[in-house]
PDB file of N, CA and C in Angstrom:
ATOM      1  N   UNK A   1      22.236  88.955  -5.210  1.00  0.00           N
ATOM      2  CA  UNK A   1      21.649  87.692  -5.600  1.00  0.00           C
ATOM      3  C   UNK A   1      21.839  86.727  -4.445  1.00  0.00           C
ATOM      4  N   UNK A   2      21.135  86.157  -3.931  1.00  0.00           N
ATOM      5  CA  UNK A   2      20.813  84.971  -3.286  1.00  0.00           C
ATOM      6  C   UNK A   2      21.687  83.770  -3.328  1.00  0.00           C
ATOM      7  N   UNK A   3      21.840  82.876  -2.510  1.00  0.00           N
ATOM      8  CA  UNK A   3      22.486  81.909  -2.209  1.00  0.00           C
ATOM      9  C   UNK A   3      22.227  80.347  -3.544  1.00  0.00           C
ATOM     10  N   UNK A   4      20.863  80.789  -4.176  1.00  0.00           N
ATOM     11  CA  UNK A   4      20.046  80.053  -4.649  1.00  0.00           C
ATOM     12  C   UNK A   4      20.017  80.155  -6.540  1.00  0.00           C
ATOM     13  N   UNK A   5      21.274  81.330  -6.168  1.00  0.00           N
ATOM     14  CA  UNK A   5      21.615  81.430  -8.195  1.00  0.00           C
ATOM     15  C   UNK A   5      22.258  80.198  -8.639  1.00  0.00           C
ATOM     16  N   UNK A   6      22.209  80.235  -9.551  1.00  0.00           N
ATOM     17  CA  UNK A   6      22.726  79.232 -10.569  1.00  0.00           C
ATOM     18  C   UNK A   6      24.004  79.305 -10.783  1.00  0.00           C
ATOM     19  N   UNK A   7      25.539  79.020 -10.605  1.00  0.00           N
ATOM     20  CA  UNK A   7      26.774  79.590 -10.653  1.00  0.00           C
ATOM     21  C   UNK A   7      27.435  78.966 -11.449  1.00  0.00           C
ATOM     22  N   UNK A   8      27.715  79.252 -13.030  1.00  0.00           N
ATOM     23  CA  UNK A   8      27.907  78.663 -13.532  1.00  0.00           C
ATOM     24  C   UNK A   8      29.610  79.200 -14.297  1.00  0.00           C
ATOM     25  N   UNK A   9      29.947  78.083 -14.789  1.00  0.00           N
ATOM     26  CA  UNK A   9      31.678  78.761 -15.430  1.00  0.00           C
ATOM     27  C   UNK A   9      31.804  78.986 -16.883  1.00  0.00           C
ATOM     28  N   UNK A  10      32.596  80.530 -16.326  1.00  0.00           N
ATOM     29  CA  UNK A  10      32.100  81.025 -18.175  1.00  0.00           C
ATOM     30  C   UNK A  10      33.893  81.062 -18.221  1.00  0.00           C
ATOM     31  N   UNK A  11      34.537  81.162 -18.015  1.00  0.00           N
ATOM     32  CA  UNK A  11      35.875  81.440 -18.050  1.00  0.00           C
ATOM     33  C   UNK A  11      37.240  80.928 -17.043  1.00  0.00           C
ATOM     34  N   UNK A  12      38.531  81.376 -17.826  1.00  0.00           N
ATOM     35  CA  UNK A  12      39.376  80.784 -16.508  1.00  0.00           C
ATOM     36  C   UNK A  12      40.082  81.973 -16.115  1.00  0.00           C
ATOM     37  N   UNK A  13      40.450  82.477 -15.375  1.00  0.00           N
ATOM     38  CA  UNK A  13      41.028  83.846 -14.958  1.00  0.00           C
ATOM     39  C   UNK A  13      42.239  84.310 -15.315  1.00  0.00           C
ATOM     40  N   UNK A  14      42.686  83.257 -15.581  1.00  0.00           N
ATOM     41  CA  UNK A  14      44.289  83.859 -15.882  1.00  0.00           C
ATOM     42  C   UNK A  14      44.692  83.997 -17.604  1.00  0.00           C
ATOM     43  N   UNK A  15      43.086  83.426 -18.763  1.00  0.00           N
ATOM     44  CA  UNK A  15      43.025  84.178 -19.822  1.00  0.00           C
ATOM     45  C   UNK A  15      42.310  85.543 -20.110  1.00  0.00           C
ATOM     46  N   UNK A  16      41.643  86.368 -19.028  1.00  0.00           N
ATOM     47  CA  UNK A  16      41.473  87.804 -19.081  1.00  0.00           C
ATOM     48  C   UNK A  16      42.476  88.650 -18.018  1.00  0.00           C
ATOM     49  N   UNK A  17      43.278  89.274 -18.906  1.00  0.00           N
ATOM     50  CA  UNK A  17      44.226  90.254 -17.315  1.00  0.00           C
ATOM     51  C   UNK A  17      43.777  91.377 -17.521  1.00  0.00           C
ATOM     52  N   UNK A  18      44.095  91.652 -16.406  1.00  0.00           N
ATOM     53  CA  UNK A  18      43.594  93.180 -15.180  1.00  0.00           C
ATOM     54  C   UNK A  18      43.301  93.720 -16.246  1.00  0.00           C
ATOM     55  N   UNK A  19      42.282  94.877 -16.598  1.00  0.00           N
ATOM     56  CA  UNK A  19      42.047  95.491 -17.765  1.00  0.00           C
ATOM     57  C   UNK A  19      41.492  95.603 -18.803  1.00  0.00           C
ATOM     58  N   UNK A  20      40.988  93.880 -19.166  1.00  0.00           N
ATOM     59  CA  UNK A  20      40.205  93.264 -20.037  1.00  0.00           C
ATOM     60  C   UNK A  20      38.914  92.894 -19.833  1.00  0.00           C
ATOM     61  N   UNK A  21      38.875  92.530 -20.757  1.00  0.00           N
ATOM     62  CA  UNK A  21      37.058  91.890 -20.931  1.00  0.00           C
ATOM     63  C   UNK A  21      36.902  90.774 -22.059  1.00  0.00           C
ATOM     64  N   UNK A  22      36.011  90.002 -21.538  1.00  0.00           N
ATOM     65  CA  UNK A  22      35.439  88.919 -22.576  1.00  0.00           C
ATOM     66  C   UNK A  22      34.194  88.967 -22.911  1.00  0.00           C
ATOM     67  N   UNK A  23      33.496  88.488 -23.966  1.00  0.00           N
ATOM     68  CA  UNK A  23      32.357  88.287 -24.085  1.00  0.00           C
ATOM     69  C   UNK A  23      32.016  87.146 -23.647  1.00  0.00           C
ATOM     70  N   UNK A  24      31.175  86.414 -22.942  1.00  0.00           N
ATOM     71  CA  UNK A  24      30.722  84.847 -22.319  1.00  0.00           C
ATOM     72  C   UNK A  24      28.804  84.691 -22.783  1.00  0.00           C
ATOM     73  N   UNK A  25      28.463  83.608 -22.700  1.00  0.00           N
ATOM     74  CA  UNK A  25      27.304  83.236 -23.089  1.00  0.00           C
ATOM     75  C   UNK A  25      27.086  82.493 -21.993  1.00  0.00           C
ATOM     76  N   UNK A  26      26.011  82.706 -20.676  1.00  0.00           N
ATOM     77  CA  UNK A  26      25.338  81.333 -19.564  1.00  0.00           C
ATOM     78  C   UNK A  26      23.675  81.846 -19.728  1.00  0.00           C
ATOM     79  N   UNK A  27      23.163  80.763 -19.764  1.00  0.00           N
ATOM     80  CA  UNK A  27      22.153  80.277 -19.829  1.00  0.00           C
ATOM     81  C   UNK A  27      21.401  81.055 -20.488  1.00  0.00           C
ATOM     82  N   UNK A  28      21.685  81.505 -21.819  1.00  0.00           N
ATOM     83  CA  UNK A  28      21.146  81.639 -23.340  1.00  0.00           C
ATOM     84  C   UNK A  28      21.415  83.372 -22.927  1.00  0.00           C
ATOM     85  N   UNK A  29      21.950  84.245 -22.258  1.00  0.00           N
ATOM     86  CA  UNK A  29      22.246  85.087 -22.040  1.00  0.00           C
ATOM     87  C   UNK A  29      23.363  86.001 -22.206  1.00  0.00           C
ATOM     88  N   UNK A  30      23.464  86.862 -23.272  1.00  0.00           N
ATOM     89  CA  UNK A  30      25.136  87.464 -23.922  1.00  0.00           C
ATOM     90  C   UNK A  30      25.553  88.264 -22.525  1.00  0.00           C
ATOM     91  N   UNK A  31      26.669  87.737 -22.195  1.00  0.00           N
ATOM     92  CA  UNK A  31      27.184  88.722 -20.635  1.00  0.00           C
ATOM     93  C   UNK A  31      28.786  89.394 -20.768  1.00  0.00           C
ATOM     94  N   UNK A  32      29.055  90.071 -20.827  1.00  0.00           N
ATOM     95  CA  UNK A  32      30.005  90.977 -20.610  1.00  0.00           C
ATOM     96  C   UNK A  32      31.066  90.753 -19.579  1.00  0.00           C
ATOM     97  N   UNK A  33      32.041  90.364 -19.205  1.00  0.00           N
ATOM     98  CA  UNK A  33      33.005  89.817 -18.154  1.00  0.00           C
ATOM     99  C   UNK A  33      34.217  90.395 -18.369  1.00  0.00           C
ATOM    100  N   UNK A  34      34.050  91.095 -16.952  1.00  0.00           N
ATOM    101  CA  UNK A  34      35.021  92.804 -17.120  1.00  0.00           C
ATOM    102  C   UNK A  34      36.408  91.956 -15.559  1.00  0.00           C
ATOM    103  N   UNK A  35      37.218  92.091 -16.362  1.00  0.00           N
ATOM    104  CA  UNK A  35      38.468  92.386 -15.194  1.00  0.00           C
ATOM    105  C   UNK A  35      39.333  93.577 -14.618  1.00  0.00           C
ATOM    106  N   UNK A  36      38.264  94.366 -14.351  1.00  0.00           N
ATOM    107  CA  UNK A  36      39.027  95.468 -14.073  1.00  0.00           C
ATOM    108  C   UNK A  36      40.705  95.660 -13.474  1.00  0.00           C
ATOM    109  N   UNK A  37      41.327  96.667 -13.386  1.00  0.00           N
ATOM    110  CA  UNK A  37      42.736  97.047 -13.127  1.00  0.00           C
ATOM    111  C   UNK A  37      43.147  96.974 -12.034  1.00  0.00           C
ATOM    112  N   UNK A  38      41.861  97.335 -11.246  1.00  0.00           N
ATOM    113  CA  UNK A  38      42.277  97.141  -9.550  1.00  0.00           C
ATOM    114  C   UNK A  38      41.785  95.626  -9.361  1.00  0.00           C
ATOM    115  N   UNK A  39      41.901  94.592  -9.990  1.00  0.00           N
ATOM    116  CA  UNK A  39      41.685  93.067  -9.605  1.00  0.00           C
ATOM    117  C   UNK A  39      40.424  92.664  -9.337  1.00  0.00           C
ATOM    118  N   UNK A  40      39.225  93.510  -9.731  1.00  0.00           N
ATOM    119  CA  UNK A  40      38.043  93.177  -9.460  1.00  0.00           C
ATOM    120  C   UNK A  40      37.640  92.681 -10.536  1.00  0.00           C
ATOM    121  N   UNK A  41      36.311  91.435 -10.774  1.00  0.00           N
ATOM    122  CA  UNK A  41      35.569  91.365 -11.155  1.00  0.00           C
ATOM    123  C   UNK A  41      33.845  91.377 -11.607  1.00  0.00           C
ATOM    124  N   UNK A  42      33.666  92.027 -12.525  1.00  0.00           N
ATOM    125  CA  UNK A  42      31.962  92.199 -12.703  1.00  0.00           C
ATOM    126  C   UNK A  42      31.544  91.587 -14.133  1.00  0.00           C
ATOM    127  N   UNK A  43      30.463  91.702 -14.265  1.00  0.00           N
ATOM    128  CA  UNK A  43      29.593  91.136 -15.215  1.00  0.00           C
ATOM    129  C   UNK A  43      28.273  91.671 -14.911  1.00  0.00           C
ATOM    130  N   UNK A  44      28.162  91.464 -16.750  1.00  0.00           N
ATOM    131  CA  UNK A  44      26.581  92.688 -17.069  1.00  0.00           C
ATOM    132  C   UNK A  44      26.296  92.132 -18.298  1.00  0.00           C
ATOM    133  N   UNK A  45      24.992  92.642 -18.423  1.00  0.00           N
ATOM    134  CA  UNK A  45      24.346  92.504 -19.624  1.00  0.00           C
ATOM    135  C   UNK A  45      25.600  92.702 -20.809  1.00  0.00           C
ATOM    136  N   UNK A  46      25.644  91.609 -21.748  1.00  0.00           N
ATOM    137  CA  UNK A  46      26.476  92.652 -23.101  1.00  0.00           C
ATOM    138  C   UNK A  46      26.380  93.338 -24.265  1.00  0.00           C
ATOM    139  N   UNK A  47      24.965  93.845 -24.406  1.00  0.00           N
ATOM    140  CA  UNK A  47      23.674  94.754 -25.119  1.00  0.00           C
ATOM    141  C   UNK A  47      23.945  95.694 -24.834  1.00  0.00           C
ATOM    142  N   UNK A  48      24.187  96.761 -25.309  1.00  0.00           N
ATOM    143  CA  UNK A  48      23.642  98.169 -24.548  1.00  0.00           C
ATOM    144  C   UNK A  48      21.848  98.145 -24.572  1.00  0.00           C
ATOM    145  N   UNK A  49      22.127  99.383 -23.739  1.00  0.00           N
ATOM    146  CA  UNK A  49      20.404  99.008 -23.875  1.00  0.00           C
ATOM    147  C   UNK A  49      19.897 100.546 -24.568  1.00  0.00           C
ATOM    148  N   UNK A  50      20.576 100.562 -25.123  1.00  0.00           N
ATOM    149  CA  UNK A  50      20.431 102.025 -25.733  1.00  0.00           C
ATOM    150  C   UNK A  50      19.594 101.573 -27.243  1.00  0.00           C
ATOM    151  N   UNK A  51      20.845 100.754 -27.922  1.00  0.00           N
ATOM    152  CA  UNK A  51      20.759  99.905 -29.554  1.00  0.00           C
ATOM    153  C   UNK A  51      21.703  98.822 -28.987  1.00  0.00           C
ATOM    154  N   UNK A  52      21.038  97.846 -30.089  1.00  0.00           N
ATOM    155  CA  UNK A  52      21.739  96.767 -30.241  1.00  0.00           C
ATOM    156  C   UNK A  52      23.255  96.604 -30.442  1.00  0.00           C
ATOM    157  N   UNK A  53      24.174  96.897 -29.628  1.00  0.00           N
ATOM    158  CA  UNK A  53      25.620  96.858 -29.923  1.00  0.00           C
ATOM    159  C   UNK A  53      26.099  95.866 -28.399  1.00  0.00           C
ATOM    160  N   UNK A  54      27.407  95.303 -29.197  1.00  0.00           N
ATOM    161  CA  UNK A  54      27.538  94.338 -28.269  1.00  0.00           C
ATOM    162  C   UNK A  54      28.884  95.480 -27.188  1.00  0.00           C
ATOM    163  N   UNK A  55      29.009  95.487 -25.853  1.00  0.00           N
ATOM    164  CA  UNK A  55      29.306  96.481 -24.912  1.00  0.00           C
ATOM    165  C   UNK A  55      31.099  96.029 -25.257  1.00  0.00           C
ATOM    166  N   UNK A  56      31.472  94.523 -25.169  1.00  0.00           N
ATOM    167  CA  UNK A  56      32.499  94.149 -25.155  1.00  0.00           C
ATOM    168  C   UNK A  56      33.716  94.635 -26.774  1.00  0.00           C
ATOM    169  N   UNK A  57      32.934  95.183 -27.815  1.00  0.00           N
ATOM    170  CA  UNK A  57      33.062  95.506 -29.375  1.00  0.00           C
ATOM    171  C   UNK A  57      33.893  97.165 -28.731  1.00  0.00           C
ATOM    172  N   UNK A  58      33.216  97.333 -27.594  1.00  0.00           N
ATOM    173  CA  UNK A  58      33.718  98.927 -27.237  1.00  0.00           C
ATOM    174  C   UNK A  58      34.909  98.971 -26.262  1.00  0.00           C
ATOM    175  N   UNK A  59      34.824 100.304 -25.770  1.00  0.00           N
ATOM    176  CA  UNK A  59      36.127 100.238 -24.670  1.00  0.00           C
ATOM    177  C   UNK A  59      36.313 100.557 -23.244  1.00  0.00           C
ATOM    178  N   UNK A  60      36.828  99.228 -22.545  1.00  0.00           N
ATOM    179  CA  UNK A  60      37.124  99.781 -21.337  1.00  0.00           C
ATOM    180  C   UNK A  60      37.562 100.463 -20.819  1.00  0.00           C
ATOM    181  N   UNK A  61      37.293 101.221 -19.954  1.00  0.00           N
ATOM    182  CA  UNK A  61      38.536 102.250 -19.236  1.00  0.00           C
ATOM    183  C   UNK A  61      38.422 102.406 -17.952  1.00  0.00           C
ATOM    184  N   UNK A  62      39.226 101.935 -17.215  1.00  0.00           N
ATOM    185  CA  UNK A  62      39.405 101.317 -15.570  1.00  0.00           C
ATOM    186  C   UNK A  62      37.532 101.020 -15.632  1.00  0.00           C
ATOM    187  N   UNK A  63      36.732 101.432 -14.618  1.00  0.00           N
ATOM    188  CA  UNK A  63      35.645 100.651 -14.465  1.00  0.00           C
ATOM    189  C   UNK A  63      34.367 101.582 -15.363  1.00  0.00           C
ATOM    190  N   UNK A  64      34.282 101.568 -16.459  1.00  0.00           N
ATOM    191  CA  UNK A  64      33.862 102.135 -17.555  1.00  0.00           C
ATOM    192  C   UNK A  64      33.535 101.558 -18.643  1.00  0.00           C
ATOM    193  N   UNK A  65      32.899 101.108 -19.485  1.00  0.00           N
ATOM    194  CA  UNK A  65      32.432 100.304 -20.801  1.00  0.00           C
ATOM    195  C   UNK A  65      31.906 101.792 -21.845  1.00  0.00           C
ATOM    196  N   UNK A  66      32.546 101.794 -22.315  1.00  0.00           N
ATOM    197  CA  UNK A  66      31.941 102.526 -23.719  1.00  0.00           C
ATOM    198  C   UNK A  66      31.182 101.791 -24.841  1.00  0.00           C
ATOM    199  N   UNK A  67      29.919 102.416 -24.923  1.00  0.00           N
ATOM    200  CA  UNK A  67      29.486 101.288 -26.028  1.00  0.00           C
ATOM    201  C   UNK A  67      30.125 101.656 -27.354  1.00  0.00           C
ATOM    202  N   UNK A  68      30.378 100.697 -28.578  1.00  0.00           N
ATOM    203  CA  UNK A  68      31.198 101.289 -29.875  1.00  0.00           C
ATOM    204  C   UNK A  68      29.841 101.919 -30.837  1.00  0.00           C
ATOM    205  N   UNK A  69      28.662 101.538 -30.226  1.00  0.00           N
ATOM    206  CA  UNK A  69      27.893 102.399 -31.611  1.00  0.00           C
ATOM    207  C   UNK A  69      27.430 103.918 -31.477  1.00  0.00           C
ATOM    208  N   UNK A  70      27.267 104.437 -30.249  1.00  0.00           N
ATOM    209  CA  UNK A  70      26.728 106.004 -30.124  1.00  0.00           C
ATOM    210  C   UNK A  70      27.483 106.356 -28.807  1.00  0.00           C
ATOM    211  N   UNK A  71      28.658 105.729 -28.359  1.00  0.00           N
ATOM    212  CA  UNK A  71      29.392 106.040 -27.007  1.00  0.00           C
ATOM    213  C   UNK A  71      28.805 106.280 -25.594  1.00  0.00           C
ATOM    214  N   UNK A  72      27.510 105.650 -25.740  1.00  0.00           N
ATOM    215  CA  UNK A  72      27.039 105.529 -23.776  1.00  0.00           C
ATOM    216  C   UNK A  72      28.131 104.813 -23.112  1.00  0.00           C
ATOM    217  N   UNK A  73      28.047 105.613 -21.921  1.00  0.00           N
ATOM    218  CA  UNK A  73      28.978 104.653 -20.998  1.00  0.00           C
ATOM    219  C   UNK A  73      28.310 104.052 -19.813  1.00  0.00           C
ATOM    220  N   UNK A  74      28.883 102.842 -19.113  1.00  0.00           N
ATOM    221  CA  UNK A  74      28.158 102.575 -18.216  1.00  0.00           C
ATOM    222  C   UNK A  74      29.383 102.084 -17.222  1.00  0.00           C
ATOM    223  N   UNK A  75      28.999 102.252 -15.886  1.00  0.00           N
ATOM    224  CA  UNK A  75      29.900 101.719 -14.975  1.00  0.00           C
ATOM    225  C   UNK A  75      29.558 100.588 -14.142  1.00  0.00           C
ATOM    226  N   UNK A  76      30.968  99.458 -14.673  1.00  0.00           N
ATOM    227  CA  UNK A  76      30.933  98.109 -15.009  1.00  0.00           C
ATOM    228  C   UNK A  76      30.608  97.242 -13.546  1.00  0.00           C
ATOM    229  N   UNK A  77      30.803  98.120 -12.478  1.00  0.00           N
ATOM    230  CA  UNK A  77      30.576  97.700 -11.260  1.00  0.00           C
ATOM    231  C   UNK A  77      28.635  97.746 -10.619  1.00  0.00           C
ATOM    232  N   UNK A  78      28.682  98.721 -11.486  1.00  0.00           N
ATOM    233  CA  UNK A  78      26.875  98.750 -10.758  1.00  0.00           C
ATOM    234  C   UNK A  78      26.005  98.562 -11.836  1.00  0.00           C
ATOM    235  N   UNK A  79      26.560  98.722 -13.099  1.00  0.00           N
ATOM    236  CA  UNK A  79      25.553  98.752 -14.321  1.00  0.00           C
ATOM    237  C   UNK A  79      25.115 100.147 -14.793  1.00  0.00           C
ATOM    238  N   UNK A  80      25.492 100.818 -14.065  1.00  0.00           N
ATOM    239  CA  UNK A  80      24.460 102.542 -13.840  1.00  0.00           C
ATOM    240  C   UNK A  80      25.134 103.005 -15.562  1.00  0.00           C
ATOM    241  N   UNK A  81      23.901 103.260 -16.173  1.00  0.00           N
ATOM    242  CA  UNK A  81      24.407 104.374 -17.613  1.00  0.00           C
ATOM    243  C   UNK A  81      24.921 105.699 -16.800  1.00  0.00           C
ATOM    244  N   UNK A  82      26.104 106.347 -17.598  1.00  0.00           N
ATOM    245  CA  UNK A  82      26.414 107.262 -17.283  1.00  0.00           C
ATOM    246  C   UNK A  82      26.772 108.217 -18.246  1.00  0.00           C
ATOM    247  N   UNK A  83      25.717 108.050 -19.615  1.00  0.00           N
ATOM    248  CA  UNK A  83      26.333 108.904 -20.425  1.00  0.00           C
ATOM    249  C   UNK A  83      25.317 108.548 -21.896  1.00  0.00           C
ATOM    250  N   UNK A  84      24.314 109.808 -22.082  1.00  0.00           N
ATOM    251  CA  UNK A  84      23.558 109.278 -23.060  1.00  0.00           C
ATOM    252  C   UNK A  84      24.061 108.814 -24.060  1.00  0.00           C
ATOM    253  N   UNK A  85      23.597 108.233 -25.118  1.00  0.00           N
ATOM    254  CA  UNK A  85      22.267 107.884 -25.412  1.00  0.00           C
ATOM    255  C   UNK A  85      21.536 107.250 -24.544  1.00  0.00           C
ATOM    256  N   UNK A  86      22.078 106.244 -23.512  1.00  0.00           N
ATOM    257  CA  UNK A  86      21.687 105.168 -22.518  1.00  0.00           C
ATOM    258  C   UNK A  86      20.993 106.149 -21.340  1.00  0.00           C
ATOM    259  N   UNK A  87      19.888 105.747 -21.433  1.00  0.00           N
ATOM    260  CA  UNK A  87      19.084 106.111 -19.885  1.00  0.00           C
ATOM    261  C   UNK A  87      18.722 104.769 -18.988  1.00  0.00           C
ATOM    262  N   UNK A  88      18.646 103.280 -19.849  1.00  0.00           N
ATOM    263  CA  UNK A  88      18.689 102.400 -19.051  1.00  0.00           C
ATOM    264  C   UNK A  88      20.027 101.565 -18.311  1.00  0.00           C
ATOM    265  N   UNK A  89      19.937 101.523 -17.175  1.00  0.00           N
ATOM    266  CA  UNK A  89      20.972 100.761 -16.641  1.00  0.00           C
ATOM    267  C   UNK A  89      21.339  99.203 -17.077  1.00  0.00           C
ATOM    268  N   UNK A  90      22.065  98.859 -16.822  1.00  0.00           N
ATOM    269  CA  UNK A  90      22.590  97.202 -17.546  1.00  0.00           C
ATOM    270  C   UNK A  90      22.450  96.359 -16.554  1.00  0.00           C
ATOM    271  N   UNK A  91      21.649  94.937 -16.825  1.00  0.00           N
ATOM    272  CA  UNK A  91      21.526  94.138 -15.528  1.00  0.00           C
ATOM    273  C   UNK A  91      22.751  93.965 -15.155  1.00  0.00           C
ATOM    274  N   UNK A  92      23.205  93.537 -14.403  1.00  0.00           N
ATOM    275  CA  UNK A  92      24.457  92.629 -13.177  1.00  0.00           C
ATOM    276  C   UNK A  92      24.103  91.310 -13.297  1.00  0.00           C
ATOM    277  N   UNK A  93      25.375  90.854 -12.905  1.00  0.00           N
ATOM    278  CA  UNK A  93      25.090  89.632 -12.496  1.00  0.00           C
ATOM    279  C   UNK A  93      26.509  89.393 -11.325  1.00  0.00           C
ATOM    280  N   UNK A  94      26.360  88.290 -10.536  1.00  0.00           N
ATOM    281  CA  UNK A  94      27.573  88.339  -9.373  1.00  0.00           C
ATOM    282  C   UNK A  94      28.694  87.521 -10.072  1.00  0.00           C
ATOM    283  N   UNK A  95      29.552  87.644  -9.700  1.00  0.00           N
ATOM    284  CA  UNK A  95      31.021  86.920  -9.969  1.00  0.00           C
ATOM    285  C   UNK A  95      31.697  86.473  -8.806  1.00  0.00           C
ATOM    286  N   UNK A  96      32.289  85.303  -8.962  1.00  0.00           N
ATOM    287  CA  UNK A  96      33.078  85.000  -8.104  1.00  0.00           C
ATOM    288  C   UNK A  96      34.523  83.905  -8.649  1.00  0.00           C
ATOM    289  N   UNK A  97      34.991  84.071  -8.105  1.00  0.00           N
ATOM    290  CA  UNK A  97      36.455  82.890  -8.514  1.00  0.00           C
ATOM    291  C   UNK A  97      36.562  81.535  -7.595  1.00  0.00           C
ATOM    292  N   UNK A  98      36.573  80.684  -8.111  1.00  0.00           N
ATOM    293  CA  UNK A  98      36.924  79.414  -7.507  1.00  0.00           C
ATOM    294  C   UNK A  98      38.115  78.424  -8.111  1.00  0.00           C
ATOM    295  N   UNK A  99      39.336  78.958  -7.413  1.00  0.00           N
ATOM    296  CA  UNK A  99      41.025  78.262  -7.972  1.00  0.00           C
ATOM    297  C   UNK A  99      40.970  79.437  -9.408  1.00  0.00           C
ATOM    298  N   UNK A 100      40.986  79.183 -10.061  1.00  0.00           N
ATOM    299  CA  UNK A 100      41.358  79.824 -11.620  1.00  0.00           C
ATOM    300  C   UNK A 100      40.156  79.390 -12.205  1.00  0.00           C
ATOM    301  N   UNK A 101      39.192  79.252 -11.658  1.00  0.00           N
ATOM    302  CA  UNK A 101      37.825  79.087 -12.687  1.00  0.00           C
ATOM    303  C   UNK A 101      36.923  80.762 -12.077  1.00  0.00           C
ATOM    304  N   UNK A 102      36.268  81.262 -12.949  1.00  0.00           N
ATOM    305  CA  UNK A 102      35.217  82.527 -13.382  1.00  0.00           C
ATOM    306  C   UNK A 102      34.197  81.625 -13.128  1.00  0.00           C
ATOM    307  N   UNK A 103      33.214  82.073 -11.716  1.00  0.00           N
ATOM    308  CA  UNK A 103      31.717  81.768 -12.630  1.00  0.00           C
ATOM    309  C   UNK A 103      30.981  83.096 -12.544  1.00  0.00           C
ATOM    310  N   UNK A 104      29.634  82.934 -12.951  1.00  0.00           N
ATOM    311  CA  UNK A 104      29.197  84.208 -13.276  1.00  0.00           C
ATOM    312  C   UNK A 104      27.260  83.382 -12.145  1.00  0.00           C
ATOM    313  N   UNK A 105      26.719  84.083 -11.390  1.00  0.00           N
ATOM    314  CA  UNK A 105      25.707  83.624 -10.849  1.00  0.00           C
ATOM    315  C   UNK A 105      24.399  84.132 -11.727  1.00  0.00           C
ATOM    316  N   UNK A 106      23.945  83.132 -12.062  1.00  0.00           N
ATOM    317  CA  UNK A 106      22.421  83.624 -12.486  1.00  0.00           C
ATOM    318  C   UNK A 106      21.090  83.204 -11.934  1.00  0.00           C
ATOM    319  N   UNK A 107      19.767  83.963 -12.272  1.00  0.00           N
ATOM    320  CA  UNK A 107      18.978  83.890 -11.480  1.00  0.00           C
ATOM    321  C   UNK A 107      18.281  82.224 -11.251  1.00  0.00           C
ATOM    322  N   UNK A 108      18.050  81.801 -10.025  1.00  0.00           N
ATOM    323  CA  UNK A 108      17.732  80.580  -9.889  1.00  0.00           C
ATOM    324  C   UNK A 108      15.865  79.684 -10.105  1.00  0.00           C
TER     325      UNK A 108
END
């Protein structure tokens, strides 16, 4: 994404640790906000795109999302399905940290 996204704050960092996930809402959009174990952060669609289930209801596992209704998995860093039912991939969106604030960039 471009210099020209929208960067907005969905969270503060030091209420998701290494491992977790939140559900967040920016700009009328359900997003998924993954803190992975090795200190990274991503964000994705929080739909599967398989059925309607929310991704965050399921389980992480290091950089992995299981959905809770038919178990697609997707990997939380690129979006890529990796495990039917899901043949579609999950949008992205960029993350970045500024002091202890999460924002999440959306399209501009």
């Amino acid at each position: 994404m471009n210099e020209a996204a929208n960067w907005v704050r969905v969270a503060r960092a030091g209420d998701i640790p290494a491992g977790e996930m939140q559900a967040v809402e920016a700009g009328g959009k359900q997003i998924a906000l993954f803190h992975t174990e090795d200190g990274g952060w991503h964000a994705t669609a929080n739909v599967c795109t398989h059925a309607f289930a929310l991704l965050t209801d399921g389980w992480l596992e290091g950089t992995q999302i299981e959905c809770p209704l038919h178990a697609a998995r997707f990997d939380v860093c690129t979006g890529k399905a990796l495990a039917p039912p899901a043949e579609e991939d999950l949008a992205r969106y960029p993350v970045r940290l500024e002091g202890d604030a999460v924002l999440i960039g959306l399209p501009g």
